[in-house]
N, C-alpha and C. Protein backbone atom coordinates (compact mmCIF):
# COMPACT_ATOMS: atom_id res chain seq x y z
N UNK A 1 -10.09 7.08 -8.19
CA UNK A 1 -8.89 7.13 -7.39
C UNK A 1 -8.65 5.74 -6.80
N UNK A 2 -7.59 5.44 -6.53
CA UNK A 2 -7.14 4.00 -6.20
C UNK A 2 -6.03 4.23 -5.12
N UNK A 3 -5.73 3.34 -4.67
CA UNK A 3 -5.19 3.43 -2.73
C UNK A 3 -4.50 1.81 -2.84
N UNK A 4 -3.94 1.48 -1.93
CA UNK A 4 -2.90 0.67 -1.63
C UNK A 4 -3.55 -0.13 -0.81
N UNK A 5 -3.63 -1.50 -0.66
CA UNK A 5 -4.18 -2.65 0.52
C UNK A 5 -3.52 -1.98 1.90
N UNK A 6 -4.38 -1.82 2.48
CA UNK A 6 -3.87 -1.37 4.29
C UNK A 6 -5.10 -2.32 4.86
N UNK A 7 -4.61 -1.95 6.30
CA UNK A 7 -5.46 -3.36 7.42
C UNK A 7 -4.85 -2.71 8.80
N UNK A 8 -5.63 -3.40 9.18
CA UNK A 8 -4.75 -3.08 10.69
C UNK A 8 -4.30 -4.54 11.37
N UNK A 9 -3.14 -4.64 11.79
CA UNK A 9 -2.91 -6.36 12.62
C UNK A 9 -3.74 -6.53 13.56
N UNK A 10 -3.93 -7.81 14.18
CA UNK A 10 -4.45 -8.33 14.80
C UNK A 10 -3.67 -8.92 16.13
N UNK A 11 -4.19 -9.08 16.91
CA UNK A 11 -3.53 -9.49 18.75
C UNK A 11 -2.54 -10.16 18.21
N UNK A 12 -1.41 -10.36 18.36
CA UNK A 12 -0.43 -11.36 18.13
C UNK A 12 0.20 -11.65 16.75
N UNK A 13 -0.09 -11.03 15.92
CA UNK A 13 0.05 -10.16 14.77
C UNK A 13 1.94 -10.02 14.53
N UNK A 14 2.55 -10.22 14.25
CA UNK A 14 4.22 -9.55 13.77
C UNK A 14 3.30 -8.30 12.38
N UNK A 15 3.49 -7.28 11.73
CA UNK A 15 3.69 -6.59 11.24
C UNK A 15 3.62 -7.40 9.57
N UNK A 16 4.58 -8.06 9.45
CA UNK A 16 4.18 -9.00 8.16
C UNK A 16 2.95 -10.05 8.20
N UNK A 17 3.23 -10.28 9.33
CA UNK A 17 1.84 -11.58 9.08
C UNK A 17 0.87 -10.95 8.94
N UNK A 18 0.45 -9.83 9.59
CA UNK A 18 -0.68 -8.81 9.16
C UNK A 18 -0.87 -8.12 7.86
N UNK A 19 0.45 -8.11 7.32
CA UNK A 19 0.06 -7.61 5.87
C UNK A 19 -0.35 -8.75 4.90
N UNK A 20 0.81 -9.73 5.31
CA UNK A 20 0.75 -11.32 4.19
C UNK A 20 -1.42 -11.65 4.47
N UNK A 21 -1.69 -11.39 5.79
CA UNK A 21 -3.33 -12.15 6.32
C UNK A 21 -3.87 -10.62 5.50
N UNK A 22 -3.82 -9.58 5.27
CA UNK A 22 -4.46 -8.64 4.45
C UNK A 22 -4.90 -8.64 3.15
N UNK A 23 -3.58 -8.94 2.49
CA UNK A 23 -3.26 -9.40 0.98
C UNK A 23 -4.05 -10.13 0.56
N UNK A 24 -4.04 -11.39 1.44
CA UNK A 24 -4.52 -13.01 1.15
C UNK A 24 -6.44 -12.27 1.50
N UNK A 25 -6.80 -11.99 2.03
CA UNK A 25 -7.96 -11.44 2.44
C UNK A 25 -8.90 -10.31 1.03
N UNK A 26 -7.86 -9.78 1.31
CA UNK A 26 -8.51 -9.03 0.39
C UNK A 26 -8.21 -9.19 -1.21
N UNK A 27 -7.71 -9.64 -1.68
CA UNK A 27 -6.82 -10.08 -3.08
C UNK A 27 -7.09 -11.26 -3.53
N UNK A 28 -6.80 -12.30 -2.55
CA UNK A 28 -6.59 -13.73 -2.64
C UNK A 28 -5.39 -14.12 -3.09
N UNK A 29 -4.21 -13.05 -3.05
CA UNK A 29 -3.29 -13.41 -3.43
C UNK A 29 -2.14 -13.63 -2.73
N UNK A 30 -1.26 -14.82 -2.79
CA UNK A 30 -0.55 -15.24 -1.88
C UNK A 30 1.24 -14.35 -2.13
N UNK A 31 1.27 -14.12 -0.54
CA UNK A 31 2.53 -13.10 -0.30
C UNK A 31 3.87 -14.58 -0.50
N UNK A 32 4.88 -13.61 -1.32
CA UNK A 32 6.24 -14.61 -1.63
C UNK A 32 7.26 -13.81 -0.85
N UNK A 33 7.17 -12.60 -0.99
CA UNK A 33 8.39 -11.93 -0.78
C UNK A 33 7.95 -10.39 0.07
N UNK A 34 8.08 -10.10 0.99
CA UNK A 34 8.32 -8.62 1.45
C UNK A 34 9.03 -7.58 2.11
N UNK A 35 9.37 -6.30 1.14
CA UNK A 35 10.46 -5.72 2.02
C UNK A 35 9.80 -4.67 2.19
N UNK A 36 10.35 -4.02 3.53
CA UNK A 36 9.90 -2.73 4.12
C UNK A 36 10.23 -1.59 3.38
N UNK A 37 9.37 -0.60 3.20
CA UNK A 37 9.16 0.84 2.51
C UNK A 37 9.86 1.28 3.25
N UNK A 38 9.02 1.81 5.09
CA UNK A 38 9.72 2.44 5.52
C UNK A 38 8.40 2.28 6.66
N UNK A 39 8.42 3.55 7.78
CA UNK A 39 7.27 3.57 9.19
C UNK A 39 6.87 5.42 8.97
N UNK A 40 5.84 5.40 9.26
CA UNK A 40 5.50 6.65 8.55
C UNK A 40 4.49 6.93 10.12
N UNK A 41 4.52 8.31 10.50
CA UNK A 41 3.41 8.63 11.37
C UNK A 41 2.53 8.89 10.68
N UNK A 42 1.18 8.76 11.55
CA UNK A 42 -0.44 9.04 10.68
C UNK A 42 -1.06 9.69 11.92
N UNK A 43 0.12 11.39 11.99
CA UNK A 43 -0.85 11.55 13.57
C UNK A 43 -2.73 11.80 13.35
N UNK A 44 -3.06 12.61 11.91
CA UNK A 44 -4.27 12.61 11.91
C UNK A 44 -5.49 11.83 12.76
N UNK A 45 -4.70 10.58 12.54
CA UNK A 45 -5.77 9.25 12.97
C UNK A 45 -5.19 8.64 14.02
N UNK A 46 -4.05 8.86 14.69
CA UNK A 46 -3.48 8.48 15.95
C UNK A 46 -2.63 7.33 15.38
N UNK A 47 -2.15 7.21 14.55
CA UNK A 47 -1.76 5.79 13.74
C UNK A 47 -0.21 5.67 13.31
N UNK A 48 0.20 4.27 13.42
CA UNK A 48 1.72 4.42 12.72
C UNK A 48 1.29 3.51 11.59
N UNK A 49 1.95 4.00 10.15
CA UNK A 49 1.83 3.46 9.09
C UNK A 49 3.19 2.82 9.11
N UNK A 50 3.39 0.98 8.79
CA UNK A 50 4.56 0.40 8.55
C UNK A 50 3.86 -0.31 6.90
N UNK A 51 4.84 0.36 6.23
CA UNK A 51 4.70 0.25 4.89
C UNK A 51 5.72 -0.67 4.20
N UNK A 52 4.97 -2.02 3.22
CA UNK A 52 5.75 -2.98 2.87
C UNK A 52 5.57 -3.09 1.21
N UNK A 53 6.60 -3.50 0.58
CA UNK A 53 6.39 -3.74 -0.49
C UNK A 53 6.45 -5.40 -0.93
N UNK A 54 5.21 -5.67 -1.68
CA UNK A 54 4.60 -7.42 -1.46
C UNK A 54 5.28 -7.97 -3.14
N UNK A 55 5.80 -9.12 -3.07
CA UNK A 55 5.92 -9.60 -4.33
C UNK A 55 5.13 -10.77 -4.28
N UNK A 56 3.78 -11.07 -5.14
CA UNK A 56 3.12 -11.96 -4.92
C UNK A 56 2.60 -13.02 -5.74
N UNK A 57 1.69 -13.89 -5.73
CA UNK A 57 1.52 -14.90 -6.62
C UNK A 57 -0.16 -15.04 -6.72
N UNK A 58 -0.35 -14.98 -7.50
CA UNK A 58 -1.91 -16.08 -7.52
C UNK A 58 -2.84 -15.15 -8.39
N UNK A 59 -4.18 -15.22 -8.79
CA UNK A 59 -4.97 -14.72 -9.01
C UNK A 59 -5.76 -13.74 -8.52
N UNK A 60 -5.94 -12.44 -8.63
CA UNK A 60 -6.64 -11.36 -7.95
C UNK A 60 -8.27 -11.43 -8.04
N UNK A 61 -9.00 -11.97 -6.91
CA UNK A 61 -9.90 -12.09 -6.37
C UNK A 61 -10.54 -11.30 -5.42
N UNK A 62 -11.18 -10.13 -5.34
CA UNK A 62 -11.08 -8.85 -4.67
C UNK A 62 -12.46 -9.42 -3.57
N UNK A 63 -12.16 -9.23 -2.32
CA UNK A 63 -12.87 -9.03 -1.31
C UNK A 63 -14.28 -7.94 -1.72
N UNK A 64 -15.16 -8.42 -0.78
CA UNK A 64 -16.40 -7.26 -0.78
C UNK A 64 -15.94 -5.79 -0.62
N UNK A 65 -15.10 -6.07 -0.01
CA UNK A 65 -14.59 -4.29 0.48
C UNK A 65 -14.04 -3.68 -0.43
N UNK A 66 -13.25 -4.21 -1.73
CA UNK A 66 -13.11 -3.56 -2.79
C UNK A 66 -13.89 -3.70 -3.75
N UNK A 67 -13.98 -2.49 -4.67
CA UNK A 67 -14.35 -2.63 -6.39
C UNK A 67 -13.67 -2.95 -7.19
N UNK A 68 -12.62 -2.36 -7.71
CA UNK A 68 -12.15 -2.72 -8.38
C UNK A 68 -10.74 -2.66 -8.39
N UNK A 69 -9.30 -2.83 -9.41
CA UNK A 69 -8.36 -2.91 -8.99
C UNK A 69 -7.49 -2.42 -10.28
N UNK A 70 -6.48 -1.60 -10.55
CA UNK A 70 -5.98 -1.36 -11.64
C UNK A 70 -4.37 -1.57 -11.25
N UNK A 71 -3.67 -1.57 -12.62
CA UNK A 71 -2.41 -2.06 -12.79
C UNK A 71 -1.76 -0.62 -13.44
N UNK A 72 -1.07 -0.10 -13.09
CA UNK A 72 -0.28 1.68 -13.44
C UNK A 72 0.93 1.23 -13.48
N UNK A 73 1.76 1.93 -14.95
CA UNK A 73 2.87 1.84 -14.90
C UNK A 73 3.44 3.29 -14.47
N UNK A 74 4.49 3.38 -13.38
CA UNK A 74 5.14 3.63 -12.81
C UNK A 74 5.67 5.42 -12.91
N UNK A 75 5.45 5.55 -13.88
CA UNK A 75 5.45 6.66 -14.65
C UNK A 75 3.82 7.67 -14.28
N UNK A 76 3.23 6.67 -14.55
CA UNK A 76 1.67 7.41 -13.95
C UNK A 76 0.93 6.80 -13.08
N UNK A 77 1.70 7.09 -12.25
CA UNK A 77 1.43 6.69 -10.28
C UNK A 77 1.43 8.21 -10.10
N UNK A 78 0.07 8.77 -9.31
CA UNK A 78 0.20 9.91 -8.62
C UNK A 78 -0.01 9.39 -7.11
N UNK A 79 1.19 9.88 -6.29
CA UNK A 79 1.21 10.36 -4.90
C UNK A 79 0.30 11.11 -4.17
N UNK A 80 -0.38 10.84 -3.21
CA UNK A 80 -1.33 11.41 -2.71
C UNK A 80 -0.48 12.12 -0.97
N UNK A 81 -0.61 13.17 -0.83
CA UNK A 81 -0.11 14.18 0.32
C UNK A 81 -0.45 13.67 1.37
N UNK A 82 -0.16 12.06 1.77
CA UNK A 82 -0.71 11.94 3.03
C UNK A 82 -0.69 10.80 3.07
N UNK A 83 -0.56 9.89 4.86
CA UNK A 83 -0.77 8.72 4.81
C UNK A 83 0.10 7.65 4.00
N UNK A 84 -0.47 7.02 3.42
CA UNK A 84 0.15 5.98 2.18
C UNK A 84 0.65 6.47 1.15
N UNK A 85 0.34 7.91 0.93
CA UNK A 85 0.85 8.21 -0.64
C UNK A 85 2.27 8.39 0.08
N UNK A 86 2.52 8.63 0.90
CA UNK A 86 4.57 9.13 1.06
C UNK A 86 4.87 7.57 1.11
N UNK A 87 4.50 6.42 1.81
CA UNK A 87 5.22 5.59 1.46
C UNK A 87 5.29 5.31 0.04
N UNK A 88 4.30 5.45 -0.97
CA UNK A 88 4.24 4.93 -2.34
C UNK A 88 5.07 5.91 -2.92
N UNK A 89 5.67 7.09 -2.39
CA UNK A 89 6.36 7.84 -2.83
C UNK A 89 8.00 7.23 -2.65
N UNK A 90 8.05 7.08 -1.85
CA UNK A 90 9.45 6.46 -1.56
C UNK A 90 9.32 5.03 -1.94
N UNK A 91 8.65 4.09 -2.27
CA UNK A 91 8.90 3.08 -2.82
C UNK A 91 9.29 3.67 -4.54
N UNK A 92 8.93 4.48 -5.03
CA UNK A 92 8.92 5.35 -6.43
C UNK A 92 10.75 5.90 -6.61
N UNK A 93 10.85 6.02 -5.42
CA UNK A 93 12.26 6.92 -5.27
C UNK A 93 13.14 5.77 -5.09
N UNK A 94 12.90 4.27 -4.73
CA UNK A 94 13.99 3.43 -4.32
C UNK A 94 13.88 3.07 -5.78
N UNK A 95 12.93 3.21 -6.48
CA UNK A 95 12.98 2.73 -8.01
C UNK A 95 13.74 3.66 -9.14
N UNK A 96 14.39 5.03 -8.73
CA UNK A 96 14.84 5.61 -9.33
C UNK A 96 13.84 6.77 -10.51
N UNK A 97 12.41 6.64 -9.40
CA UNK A 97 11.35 7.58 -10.55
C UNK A 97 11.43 8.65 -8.90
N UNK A 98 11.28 9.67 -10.07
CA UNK A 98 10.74 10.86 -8.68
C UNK A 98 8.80 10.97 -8.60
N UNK A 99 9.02 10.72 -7.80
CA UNK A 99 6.79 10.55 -7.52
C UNK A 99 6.35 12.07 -7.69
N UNK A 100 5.32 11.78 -8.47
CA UNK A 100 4.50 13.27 -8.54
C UNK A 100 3.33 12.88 -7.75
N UNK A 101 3.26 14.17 -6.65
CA UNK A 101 1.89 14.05 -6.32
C UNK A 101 0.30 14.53 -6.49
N UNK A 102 -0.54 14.10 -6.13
CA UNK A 102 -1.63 14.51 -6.86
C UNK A 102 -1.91 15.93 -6.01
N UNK A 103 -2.66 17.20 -6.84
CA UNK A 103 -2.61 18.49 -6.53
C UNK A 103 -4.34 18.44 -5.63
N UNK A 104 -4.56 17.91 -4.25
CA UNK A 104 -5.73 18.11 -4.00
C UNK A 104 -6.37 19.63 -3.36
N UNK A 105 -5.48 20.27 -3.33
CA UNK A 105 -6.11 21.83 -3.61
C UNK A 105 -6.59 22.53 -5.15
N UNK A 106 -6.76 21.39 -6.07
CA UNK A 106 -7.47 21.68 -7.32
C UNK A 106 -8.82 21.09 -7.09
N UNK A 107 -9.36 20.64 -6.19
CA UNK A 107 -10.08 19.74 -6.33
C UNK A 107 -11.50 20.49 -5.70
């Protein structure tokens, strides 16, 4: 299963600079362009999710904190019921695909 770069900002932080200092952190890859998904509540965890979509540059160099990293075309992206999967869902829907999500009551 595979998940989306998240982070949390830092003191003094704007919302992008925290994602662009995430990216670059964990990826090594440098942020060019970003537009907002959308702001999503995460009452589970007490949390607001502000969800961005990154257009970026450089070589993928994965931090300790990840394993590994895959590339899905668009078509077979499953949505996960929660959290990040609704923003990746609606980034799916501004693209004109309807997101399927993954069934975790099979599981």
């Amino acid at each position: 299963m595979y998940a989306l770069i998240t982070g949390f900002m830092e003191a003094g932080e704007t919302p992008q600079e925290g994602i662009t200092r995430e990216i670059a952190e964990e990826t090594s890859l440098s942020v060019q362009e970003l537009n907002l998904v959308g702001v999503y509540d995460f009452q589970r965890m007490n949390q607001v999710i502000i969800a961005y979509h990154a257009r970026c540059e450089g070589q993928v160099k994965l931090s300790p904190e990840l394993v590994d990293y895959k590339l899905f075309a668009y078509d077979r992206v499953r949505c996960w019921p929660a959290g990040t999967g609704y923003a990746l869902a609606d980034w799916l829907r501004g693209r004109g695909i309807e997101p399927q999500f993954t069934d975790w009551s099979r599981r």
